[in-house]
Protein backbone atom coordinates (compact mmCIF):
# COMPACT_ATOMS: atom_id res chain seq x y z
CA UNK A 1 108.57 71.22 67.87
CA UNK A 2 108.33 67.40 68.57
CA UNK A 3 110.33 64.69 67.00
CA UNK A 4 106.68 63.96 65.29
CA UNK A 5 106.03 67.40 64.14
CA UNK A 6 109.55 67.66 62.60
CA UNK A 7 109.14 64.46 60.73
CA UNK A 8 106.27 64.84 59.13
CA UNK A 9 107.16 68.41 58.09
CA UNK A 10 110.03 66.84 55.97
CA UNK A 11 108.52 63.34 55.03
CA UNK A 12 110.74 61.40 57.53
CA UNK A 13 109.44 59.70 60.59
CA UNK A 14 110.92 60.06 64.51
CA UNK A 15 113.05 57.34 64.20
CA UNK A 16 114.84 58.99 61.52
CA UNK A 17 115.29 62.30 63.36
CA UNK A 18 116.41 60.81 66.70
CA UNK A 19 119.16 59.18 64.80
CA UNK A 20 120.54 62.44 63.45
CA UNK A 21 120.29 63.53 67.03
CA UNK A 22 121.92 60.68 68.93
CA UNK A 23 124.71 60.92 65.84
CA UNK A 24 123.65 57.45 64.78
CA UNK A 25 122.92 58.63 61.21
CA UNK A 26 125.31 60.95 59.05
CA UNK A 27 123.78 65.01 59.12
CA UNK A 28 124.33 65.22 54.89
CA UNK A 29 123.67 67.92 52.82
CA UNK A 30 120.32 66.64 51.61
CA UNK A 31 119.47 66.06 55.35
CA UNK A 32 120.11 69.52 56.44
CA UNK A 33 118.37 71.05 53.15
CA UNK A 34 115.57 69.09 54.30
CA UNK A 35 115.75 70.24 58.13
CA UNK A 36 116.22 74.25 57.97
CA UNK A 37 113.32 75.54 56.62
CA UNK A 38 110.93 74.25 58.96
CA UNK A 39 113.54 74.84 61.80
CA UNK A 40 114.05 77.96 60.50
CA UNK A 41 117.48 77.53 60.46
CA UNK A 42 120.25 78.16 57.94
CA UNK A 43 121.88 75.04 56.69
CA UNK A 44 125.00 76.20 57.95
CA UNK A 45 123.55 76.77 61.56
CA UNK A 46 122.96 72.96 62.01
CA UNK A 47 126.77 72.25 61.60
CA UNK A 48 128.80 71.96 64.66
CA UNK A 49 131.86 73.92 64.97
CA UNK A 50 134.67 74.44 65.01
CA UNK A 51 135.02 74.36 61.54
CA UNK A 52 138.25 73.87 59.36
CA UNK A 53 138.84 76.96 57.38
CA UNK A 54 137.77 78.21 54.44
CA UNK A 55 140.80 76.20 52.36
CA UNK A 56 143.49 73.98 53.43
CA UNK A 57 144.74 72.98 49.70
CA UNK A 58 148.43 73.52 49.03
CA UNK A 59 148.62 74.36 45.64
CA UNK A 60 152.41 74.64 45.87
CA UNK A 61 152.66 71.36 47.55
CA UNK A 62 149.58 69.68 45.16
CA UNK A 63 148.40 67.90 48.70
CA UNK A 64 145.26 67.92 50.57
CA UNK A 65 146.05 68.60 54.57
CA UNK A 66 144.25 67.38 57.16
CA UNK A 67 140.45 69.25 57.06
CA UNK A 68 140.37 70.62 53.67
CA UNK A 69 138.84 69.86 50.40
CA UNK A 70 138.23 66.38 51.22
CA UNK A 71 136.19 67.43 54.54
CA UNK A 72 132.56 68.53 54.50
CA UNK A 73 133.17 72.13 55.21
CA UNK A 74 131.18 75.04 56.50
CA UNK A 75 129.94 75.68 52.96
CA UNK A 76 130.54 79.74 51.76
CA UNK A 77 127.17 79.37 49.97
CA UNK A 78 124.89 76.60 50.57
CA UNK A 79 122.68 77.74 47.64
CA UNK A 80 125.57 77.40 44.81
CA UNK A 81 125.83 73.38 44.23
CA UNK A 82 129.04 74.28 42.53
CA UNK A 83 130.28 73.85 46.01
CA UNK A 84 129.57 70.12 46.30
CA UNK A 85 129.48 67.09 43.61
CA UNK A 86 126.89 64.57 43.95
CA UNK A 87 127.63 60.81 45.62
CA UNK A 88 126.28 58.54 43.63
CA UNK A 89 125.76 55.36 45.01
CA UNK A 90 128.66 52.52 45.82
CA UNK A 91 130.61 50.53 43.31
CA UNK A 92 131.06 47.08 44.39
CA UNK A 93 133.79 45.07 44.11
CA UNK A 94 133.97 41.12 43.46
CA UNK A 95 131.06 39.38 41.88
CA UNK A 96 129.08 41.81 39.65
CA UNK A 97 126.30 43.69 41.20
CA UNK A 98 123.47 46.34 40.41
CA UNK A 99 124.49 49.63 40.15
CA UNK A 100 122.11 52.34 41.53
CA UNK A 101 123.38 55.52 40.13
CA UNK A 102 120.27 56.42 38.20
CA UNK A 103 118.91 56.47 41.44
CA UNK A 104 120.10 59.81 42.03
CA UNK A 105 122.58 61.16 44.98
CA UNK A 106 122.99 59.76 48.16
CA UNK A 107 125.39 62.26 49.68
CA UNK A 108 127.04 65.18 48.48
CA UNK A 109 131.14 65.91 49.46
CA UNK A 110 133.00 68.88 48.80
CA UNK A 111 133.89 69.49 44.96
CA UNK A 112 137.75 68.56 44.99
CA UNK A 113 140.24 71.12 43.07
CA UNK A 114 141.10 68.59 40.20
CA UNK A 115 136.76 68.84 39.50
CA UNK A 116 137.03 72.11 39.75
CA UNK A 117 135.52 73.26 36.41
CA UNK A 118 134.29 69.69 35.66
CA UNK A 119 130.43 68.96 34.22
CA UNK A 120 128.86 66.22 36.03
CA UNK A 121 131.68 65.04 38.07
CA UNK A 122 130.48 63.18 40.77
CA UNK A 123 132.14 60.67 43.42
CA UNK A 124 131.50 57.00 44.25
CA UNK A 125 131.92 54.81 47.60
CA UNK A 126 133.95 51.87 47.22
CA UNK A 127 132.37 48.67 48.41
CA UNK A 128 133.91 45.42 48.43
CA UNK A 129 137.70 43.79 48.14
CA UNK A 130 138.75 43.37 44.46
CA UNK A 131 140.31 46.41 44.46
CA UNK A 132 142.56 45.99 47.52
CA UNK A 133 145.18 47.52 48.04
CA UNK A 134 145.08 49.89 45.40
CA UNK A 135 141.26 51.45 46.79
CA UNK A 136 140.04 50.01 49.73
CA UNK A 137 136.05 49.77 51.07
CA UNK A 138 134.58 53.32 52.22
CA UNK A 139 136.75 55.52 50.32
CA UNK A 140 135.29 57.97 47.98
CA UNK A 141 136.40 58.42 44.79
CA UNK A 142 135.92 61.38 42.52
CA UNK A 143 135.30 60.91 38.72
CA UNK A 144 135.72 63.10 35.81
CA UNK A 145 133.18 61.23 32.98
CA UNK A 146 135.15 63.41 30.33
CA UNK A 147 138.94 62.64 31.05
CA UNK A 148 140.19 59.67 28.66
CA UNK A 149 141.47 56.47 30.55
CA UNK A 150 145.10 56.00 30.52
CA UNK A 151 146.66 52.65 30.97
CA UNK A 152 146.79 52.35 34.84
CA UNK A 153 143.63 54.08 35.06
CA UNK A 154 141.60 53.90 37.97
CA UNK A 155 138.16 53.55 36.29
CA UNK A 156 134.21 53.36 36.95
CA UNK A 157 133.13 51.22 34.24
CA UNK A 158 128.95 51.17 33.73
CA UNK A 159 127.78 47.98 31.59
CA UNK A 160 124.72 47.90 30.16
CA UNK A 161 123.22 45.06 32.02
CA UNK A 162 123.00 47.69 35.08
CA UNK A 163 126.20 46.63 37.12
CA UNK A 164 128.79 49.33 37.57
CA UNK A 165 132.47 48.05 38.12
CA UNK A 166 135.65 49.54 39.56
CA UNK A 167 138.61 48.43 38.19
CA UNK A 168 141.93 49.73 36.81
CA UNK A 169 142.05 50.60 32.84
CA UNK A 170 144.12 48.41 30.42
CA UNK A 171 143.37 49.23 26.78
CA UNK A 172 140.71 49.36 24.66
CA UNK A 173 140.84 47.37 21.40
CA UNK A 174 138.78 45.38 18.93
CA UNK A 175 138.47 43.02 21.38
CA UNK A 176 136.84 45.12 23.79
CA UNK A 177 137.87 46.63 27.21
CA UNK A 178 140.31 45.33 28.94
CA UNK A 179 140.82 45.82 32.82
CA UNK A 180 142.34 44.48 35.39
CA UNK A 181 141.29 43.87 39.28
CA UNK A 182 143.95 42.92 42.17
CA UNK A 183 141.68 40.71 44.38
CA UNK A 184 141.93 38.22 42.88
CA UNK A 185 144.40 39.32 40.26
CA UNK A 186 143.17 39.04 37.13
CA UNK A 187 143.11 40.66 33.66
CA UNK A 188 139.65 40.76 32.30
CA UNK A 189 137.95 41.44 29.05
CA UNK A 190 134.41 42.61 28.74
CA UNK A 191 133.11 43.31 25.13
CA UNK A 192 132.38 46.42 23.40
CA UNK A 193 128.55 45.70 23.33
CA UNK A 194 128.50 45.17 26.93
CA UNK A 195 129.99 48.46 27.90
CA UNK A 196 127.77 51.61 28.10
CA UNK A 197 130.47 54.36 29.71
CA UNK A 198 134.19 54.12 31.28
CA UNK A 199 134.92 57.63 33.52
CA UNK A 200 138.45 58.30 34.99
CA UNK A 201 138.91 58.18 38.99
CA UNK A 202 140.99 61.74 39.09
CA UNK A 203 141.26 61.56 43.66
CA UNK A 204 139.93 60.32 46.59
CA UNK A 205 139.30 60.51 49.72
CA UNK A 206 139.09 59.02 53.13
CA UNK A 207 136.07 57.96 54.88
């Protein structure tokens, strides 16, 4: 099968696929759910090994060693998405900026243990400075939508304007939401009417 033949059996063009080749462009879960059938392939078969083992998670210690739940394992099950949580698109930080996550995923990591029985936890790239040093550009973070914001918080905060913010959780009052950012610091203070959701960062992890 050509580079030609394999993109148009999956929508893509040459370009594409000669960048997942030459490693230019990140093999994701989408890609390779897109790649086996017509390579009649399991997704699994288009990883590289070796791979880290099937789970490197203390739970006595309560940390993550090096390869495990953070890492895009050999997955036991490719068909179960309860394996994986959905990236959805990259919060910026600074100035205000569209938000994209009805857009639908853009990668897919590992589910970490503290999503573990979570609905529609999903995880976020950091882009952007205003954040620093507290979550720096590239990390993912992982998001429970359901988990109440304490004060000190790491939050994803979705106006409704379209412009999705990562900050750190203050209080909520009758003044509105209060957060505060570390680049430059400041406290701010966006209304009530302009807020449409506020989900807890529970982890993250390392690009």
């Amino acid at each position: 099968m050509t580079l030609d033949q394999l993109a148009r059996a999956i929508g893509t063009t040459a370009a594409q696929i000669s960048k997942l080749e030459k490693g230019e462009r990140r093999l994701t879960v989408d890609w390779m759910a897109r790649l086996a059938p017509p390579l009649g392939v399991d997704m699994a078969d288009l990883l590289s090994g070796p791979f880290p083992p099937p789970s490197t998670h203390s739970a006595a210690a309560g940390v993550l060693l090096p390869g495990g739940d953070a890492a895009l394992a050999r997955p036991p099950d490719a068909s179960d998405p309860r394996d994986f949580i959905p990236v959805r698109s990259a919060g910026r930080g600074g100035t205000e900026q569209e938000m994209f996550l009805e857009d639908g995923p853009i990668d897919y990591v590992r589910r970490p243990p503290s999503l573990a029985q979570v609905r529609d936890a999903y995880a976020i790239y950091v882009v952007g400075d205003s954040m620093q040093p507290r979550f720096r550009p590239g990390q993912i973070l992982h998001v429970n939508p359901f988990k109440p914001p304490q004060p000190g918080s790491g939050v994803v905060v979705t106006k409704t304007g379209g412009v999705v913010l990562i900050k750190e959780y203050v209080r909520h009052d009758g003044h509105g939401l209060h957060v505060r950012q570390y680049n430059p610091a400041e406290t701010l203070l966006y209304p009530a009417t302009e807020i449409a959701a506020v989900h807890t960062v529970v982890g993250l992890q390392e690009p």
